[in-house]
N, C-alpha and C. Protein backbone atom coordinates (compact mmCIF):
# COMPACT_ATOMS: atom_id res chain seq x y z
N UNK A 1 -16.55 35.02 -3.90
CA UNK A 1 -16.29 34.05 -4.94
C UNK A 1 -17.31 34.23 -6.07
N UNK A 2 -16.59 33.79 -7.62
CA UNK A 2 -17.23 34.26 -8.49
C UNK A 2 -18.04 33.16 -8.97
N UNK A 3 -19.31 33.09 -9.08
CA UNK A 3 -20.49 32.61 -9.85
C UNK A 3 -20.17 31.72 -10.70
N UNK A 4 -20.26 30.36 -11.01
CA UNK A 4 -19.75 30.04 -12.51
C UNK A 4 -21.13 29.93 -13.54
N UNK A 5 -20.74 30.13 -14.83
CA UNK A 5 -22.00 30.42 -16.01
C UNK A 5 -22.68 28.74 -16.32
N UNK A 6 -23.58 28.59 -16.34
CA UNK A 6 -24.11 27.67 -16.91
C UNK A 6 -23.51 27.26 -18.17
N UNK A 7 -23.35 25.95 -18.50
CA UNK A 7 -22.40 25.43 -19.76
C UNK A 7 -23.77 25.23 -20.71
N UNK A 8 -23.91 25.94 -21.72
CA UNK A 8 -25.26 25.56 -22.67
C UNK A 8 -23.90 24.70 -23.29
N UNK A 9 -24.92 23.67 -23.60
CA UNK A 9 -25.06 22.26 -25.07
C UNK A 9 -24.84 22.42 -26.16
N UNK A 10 -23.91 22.36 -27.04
CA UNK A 10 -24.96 22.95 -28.65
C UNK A 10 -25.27 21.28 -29.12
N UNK A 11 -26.79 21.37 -29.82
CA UNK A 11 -27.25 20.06 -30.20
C UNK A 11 -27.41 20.24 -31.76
N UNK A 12 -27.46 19.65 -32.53
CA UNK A 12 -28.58 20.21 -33.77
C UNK A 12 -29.41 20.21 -33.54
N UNK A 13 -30.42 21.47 -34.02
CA UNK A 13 -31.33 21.86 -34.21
C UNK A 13 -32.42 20.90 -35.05
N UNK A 14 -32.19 19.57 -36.26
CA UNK A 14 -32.83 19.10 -36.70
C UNK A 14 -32.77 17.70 -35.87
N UNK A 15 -31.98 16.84 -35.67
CA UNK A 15 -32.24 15.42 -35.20
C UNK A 15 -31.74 15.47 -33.58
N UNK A 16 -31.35 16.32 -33.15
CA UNK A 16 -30.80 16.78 -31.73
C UNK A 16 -29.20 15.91 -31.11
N UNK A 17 -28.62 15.02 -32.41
CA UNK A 17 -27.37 15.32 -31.55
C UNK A 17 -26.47 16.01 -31.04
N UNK A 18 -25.80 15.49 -30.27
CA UNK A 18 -24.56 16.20 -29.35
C UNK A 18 -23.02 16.29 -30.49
N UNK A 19 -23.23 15.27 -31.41
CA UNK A 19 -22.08 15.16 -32.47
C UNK A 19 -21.70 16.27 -33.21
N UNK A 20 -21.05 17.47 -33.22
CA UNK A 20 -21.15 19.06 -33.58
C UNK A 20 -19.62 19.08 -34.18
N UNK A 21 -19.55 19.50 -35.55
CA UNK A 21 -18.32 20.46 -35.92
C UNK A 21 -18.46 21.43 -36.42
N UNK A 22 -17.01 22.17 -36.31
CA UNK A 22 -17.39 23.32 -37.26
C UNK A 22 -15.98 24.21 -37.84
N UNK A 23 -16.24 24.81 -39.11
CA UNK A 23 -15.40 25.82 -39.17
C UNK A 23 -15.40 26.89 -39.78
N UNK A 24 -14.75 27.37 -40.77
CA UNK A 24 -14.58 28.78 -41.19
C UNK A 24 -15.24 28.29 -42.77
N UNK A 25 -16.18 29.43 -43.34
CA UNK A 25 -16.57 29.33 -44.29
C UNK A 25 -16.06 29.40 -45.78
N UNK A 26 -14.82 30.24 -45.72
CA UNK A 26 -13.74 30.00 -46.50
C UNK A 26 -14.54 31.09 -47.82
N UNK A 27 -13.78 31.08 -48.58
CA UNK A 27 -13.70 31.50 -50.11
C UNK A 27 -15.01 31.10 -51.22
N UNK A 28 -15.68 31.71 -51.73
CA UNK A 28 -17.16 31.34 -51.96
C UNK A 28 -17.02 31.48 -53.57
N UNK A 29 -16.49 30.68 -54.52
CA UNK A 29 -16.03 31.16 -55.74
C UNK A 29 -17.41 31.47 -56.31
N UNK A 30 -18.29 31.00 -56.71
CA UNK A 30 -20.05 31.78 -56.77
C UNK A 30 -19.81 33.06 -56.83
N UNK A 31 -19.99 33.58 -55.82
CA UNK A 31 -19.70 35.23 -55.15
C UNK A 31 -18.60 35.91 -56.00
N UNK A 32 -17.66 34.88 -55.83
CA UNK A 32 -16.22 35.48 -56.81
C UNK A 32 -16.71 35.83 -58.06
N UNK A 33 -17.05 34.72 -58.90
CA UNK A 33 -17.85 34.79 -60.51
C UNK A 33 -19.09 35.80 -60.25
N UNK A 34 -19.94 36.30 -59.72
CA UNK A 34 -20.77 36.90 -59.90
C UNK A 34 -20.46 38.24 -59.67
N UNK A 35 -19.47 38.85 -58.59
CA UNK A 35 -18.49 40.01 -58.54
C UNK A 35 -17.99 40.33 -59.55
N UNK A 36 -17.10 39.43 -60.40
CA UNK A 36 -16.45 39.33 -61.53
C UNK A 36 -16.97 39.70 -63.12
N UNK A 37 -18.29 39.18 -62.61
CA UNK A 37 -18.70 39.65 -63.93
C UNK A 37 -19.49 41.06 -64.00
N UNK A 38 -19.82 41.35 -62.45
CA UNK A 38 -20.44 42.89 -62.74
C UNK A 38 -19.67 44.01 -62.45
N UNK A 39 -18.55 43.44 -61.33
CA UNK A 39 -17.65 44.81 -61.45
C UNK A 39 -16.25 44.59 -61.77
N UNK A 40 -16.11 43.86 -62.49
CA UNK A 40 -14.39 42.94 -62.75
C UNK A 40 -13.63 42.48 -61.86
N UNK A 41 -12.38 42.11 -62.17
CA UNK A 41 -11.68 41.37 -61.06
C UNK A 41 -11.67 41.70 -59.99
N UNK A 42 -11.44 42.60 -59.34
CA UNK A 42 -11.18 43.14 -58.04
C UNK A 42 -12.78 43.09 -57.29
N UNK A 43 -13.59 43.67 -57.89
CA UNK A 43 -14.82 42.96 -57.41
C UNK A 43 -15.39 41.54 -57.37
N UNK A 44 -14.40 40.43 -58.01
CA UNK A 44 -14.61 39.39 -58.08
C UNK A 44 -13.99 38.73 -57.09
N UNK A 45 -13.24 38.89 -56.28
CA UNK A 45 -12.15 38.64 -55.26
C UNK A 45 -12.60 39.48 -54.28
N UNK A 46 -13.26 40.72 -54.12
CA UNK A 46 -14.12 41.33 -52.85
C UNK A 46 -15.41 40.48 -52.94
N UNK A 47 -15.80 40.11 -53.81
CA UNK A 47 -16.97 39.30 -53.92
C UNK A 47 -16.69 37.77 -53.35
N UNK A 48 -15.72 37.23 -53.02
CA UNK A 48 -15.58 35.92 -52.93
C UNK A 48 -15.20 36.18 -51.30
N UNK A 49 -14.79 36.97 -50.74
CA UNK A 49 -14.03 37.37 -50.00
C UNK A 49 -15.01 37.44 -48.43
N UNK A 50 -16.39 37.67 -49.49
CA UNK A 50 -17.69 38.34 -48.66
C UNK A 50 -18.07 37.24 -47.58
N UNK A 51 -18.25 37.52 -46.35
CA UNK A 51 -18.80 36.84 -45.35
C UNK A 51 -17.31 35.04 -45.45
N UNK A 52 -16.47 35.51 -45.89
CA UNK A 52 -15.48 34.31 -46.15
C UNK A 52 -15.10 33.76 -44.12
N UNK A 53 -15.07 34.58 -43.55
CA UNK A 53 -14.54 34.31 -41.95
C UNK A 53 -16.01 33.85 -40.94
N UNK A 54 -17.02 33.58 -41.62
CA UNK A 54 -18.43 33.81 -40.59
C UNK A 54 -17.60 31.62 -40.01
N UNK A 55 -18.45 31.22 -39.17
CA UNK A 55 -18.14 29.91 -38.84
C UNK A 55 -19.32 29.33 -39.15
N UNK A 56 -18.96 28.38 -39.76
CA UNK A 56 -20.43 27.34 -39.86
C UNK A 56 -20.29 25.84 -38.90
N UNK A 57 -21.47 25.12 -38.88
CA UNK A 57 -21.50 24.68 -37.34
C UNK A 57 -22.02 23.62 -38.27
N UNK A 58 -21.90 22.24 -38.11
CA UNK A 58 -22.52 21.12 -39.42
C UNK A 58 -22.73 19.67 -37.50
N UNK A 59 -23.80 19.16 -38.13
CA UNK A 59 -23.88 17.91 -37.53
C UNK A 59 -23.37 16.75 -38.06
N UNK A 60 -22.59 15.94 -36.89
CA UNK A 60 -21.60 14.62 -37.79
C UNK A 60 -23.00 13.90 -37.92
N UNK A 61 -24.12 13.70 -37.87
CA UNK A 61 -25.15 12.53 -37.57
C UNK A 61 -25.98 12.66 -38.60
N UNK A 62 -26.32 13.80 -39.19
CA UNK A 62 -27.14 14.02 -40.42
C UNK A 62 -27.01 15.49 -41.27
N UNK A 63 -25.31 15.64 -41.16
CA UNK A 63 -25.55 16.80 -42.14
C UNK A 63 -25.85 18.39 -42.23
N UNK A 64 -26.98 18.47 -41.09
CA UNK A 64 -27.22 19.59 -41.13
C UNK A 64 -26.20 20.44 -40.90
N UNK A 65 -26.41 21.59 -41.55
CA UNK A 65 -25.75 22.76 -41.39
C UNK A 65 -25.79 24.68 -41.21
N UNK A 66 -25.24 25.14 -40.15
CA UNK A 66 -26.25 26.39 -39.69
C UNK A 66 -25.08 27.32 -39.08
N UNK A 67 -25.28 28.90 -39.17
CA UNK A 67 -24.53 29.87 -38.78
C UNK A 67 -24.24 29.61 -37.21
N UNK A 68 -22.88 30.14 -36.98
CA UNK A 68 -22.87 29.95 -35.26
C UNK A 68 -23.41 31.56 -34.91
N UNK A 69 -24.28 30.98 -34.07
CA UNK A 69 -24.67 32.10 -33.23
C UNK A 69 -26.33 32.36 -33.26
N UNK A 70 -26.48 30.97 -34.18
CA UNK A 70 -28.19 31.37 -34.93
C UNK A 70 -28.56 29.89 -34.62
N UNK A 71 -29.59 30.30 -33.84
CA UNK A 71 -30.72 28.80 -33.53
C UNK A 71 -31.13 28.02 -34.60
């Protein structure tokens, strides 16, 4: 019989609740405009595009907000 894994917690890292959401970082128009203006459109839309799928992880209790996968 197989072993079961320990269930880690995720807490925040700043006030330590258990209250955790999260999702997809989406479309970064910043990135877009700054693509845009140094290599034109198509770099403005690879530029917005950049790191668009990473997940971000936010606390319902105070806000904070932090990469999944990073302490």
């Amino acid at each position: 019989m197989e072993e079961a894994k320990p269930v880690t917690e995720i807490v925040c890292p700043k006030c330590g609740s258990r209250q955790i959401g999260a999702r997809e970082k989406g479309f970064n128009l910043a990135q877009a405009i700054a693509g845009g203006l140094i290599f034109g459109p198509v770099g403005g839309l690879i530029g917005g595009m950049i790191n668009s799928k990473k997940i971000k992880v936010f606390c319902l209790n105070c806000g904070t907000e932090w990469d999944m996968g990073k302490k």
